[in-house]
Protein backbone atom coordinates (compact mmCIF):
# COMPACT_ATOMS: atom_id res chain seq x y z
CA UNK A 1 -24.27 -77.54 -44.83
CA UNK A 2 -27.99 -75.71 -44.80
CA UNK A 3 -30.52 -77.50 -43.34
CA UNK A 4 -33.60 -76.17 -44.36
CA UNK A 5 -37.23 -76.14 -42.99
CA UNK A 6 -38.68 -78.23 -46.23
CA UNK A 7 -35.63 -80.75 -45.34
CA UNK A 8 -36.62 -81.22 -42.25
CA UNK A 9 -40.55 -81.79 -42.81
CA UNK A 10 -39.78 -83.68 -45.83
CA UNK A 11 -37.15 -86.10 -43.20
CA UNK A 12 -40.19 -85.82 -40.96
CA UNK A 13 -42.99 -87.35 -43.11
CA UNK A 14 -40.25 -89.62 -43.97
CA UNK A 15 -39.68 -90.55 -40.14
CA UNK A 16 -43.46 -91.07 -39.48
CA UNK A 17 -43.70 -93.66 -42.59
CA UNK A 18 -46.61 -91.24 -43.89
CA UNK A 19 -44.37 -91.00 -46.69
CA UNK A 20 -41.84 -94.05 -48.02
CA UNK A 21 -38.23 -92.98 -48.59
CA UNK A 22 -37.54 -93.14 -52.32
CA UNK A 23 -41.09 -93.79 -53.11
CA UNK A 24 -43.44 -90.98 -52.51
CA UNK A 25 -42.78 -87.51 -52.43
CA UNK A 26 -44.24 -85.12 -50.79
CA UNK A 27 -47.08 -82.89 -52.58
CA UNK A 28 -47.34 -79.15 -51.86
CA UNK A 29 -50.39 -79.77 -49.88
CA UNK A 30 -48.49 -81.84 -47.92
CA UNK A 31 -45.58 -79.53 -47.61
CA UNK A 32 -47.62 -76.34 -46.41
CA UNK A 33 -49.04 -79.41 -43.64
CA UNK A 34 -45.93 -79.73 -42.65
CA UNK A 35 -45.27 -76.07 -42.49
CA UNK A 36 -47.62 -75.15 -40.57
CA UNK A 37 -47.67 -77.50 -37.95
CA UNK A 38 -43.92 -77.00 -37.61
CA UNK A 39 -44.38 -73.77 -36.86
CA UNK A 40 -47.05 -74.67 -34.46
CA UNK A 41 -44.47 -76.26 -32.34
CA UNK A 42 -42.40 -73.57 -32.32
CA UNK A 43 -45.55 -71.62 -30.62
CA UNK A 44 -45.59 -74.59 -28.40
CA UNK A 45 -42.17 -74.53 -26.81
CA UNK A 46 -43.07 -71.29 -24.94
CA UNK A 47 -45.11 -73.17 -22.84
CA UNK A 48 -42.96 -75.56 -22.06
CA UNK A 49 -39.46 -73.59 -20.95
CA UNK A 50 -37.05 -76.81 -20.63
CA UNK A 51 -37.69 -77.37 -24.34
CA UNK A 52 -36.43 -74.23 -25.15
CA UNK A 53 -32.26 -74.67 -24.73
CA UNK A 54 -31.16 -70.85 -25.36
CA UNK A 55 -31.31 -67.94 -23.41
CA UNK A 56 -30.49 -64.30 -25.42
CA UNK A 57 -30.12 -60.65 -24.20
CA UNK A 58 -32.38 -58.04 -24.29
CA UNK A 59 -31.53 -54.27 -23.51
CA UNK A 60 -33.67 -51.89 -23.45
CA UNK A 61 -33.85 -48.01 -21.82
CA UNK A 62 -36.55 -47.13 -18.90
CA UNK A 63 -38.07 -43.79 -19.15
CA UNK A 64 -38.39 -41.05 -16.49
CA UNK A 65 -41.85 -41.98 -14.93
CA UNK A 66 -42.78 -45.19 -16.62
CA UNK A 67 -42.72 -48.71 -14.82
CA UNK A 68 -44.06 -51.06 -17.23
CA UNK A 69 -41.98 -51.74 -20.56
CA UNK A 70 -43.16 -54.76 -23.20
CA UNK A 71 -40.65 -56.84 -24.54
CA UNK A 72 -41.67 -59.31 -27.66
CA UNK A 73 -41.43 -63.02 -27.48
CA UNK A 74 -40.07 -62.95 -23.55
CA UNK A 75 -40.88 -66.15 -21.79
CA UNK A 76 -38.98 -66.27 -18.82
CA UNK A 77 -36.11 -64.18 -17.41
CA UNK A 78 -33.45 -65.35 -15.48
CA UNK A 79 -31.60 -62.14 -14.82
CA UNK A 80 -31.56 -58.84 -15.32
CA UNK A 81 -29.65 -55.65 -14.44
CA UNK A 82 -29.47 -51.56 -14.77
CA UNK A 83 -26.43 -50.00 -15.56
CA UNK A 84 -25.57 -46.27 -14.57
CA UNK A 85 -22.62 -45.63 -16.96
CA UNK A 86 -20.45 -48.80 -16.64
CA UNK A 87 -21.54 -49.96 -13.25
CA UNK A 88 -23.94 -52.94 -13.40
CA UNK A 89 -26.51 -53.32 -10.48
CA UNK A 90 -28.50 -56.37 -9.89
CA UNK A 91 -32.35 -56.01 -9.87
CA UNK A 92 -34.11 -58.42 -7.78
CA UNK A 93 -37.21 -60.37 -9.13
CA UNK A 94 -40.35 -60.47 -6.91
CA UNK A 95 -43.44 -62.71 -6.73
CA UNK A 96 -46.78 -61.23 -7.87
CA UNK A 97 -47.68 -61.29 -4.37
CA UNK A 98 -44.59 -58.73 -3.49
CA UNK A 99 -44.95 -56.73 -6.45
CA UNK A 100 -49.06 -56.28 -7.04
CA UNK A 101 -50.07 -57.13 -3.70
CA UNK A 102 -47.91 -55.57 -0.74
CA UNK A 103 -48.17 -51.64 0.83
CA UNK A 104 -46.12 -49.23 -1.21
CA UNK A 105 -45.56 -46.04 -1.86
CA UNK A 106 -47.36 -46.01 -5.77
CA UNK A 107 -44.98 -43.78 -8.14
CA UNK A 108 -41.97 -43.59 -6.43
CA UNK A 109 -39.39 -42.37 -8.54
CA UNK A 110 -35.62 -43.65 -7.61
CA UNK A 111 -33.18 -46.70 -8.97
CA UNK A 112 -35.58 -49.90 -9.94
CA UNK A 113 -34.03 -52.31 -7.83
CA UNK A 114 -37.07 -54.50 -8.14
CA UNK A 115 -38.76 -56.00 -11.29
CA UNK A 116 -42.03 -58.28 -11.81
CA UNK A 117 -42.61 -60.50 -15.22
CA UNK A 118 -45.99 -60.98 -16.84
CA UNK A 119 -46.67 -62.87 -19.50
CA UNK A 120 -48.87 -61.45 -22.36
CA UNK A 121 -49.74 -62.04 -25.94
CA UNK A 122 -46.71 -61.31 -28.03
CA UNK A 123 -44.42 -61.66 -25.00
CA UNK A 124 -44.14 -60.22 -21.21
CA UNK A 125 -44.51 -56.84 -19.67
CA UNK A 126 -41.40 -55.94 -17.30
CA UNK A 127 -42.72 -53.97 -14.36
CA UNK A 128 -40.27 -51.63 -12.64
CA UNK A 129 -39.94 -50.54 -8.81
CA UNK A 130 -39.24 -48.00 -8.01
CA UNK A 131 -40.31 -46.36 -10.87
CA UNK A 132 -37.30 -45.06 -12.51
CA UNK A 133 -36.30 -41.40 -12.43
CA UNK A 134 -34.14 -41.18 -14.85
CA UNK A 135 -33.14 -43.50 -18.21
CA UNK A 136 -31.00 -46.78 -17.28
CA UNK A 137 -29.91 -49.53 -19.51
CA UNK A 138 -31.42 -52.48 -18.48
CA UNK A 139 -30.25 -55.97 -19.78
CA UNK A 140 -32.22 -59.00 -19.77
CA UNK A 141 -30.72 -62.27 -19.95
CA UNK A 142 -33.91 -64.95 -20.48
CA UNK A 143 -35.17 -67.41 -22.83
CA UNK A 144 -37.18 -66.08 -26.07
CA UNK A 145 -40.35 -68.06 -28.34
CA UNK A 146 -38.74 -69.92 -31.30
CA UNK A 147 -39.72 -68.11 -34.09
CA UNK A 148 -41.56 -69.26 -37.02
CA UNK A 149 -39.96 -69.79 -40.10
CA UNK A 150 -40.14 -69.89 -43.91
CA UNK A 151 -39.82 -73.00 -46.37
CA UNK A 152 -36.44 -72.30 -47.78
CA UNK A 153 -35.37 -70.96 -44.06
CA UNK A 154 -31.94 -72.57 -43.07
CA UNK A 155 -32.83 -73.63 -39.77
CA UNK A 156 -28.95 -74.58 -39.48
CA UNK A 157 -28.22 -70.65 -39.22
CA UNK A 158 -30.37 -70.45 -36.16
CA UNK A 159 -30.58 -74.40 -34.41
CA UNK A 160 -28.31 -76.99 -33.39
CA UNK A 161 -27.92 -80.26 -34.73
CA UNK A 162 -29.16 -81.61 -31.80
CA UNK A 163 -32.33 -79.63 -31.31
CA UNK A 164 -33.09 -80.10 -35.39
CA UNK A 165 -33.34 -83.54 -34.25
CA UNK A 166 -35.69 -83.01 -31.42
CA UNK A 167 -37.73 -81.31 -33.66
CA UNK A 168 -37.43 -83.59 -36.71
CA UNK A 169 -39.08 -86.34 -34.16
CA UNK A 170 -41.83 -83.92 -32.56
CA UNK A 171 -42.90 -82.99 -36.07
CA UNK A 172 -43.31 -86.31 -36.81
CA UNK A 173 -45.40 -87.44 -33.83
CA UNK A 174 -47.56 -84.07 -35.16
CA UNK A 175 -48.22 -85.39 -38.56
CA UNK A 176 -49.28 -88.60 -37.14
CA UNK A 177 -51.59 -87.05 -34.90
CA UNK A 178 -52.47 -84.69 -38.25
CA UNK A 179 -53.10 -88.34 -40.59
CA UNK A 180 -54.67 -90.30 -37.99
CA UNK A 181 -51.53 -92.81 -38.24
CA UNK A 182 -49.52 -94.16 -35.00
CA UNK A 183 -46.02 -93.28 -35.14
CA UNK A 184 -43.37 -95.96 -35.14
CA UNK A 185 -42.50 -97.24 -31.65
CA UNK A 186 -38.60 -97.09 -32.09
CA UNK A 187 -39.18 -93.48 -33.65
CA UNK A 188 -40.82 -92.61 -30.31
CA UNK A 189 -38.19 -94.25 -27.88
CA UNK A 190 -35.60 -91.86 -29.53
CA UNK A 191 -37.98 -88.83 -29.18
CA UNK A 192 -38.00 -89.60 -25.82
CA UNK A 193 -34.42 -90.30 -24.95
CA UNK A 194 -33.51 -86.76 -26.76
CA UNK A 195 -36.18 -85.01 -24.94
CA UNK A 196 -34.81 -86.27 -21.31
CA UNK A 197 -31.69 -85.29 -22.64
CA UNK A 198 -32.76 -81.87 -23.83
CA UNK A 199 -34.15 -81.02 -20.62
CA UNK A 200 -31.21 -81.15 -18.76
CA UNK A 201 -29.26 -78.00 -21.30
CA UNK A 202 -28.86 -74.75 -20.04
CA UNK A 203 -31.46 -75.05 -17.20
CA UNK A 204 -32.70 -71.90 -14.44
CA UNK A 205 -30.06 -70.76 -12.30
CA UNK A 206 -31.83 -72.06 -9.10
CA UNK A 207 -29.30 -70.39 -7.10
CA UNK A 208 -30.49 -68.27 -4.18
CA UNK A 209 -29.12 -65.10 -2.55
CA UNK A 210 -30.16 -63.93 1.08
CA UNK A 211 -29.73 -60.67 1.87
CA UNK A 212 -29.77 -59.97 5.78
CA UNK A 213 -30.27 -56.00 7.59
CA UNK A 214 -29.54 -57.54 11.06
CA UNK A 215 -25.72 -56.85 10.60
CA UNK A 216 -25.57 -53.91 9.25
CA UNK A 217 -28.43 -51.79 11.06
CA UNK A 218 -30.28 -50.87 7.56
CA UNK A 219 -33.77 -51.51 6.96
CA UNK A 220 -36.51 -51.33 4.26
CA UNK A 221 -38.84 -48.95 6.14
CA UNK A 222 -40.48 -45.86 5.28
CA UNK A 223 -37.75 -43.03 6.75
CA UNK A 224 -35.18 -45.29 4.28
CA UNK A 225 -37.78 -45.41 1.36
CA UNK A 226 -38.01 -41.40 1.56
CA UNK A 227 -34.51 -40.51 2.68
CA UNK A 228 -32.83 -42.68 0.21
CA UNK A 229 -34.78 -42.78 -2.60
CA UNK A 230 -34.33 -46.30 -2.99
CA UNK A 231 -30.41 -46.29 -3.53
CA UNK A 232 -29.28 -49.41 -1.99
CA UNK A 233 -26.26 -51.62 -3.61
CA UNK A 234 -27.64 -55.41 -3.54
């Protein structure tokens, strides 16, 4: 059954007792309200990562030469990969620090075993070391901004019931703030409950991977930098 975004800001004024069920209905002043600050909360959610339950796949192609690439609406990455034909190679994600602040060899050209994510209006650059010297297919697994949407949007097509919830009640609490009225206290203890809950779907992969030269006689010096051009199998 479509769910769409006017049902669920109507179902929110409804919630917030700004407007009685069966009583009052909702002008289209009110209605564009309610549209807009929906879709403010959909801007919000990237800055709060555990409210945002998905992650998607991006792919994308480096170019001989180039090491930063933009990708729209990225938040946060959890993995991400290079492929030469149909073997995948892991790509490991460095702090700031490592990436922008360590001695390097600027322009390198090899395999981009390394990557560093900065946020930026519109969504993240991806920087790439070493600079890649050829094009690879490079897949990002990561969680996206919500997307605004459109009155007669079914938000069924794109949400679960579950999260349509969750956002049912944090509209609500919105349009309180919005009408200067206090939204009702059991309203609020269910808000919460489904936000704890909420938090706890499809979190980071915390998981953590040491890797260890002692054994096998190989280190990240500057004869292996220049000898090998950086191809190493993490």
């Amino acid at each position: 059954m479509p769910y769409l975004a006017s049902t669920l800001i109507t179902r929110s004024y409804y919630l917030s007792q700004i407007l009685a069920r069966g009583f009052q209905f909702e002008s289209g002043e009110e209605m564009n309200d309610g549209l807009y600050l929906l879709n403010e909360l959909l801007d919000e959610k990237s800055s709060d990562l555990q409210l945002i339950p998905y992650f998607n796949e991006y792919d994308f192609n480096t170019v001989q030469g180039t090491e930063m690439y933009f990708v729209p609406n990225l938040v946060d990455v959890d993995t991400m990969t290079f492929n030469i034909g149909t073997v995948r190679f892991s790509m490991n994600k460095l702090t700031r620090k490592e990436y922008f602040g360590t001695p390097r060899v600027d322009g390198l050209q090899a395999l981009p075993f390394s990557y560093r994510v900065e946020r930026c209006l519109g969504g993240a650059n991806v920087y790439l070391y070493f600079v890649p010297n050829q094009g690879y297919a490079v897949k990002v697994w990561g969680k996206f901004g919500l997307s605004d949407v459109t009155l007669n949007q079914d938000l069924s097509l794109t949400y679960d019931g579950y999260y349509l919830s969750y956002l049912r009640h944090a509209l609500g609490i919105k349009l309180c703030s919005e009408y200067g009225q206090t939204f009702p206290d059991a309203a609020m203890k269910e808000f919460m409950r489904i936000e704890k809950k909420l938090k706890s779907i499809s979190p980071a992969d915390l998981a953590m991977n040491k890797m260890s030269f002692f054994n096998t006689g190989v280190t990240f010096d500057w004869q292996f930098v220049n000898l090998s051009t950086g191809y190493y199998p993490f």
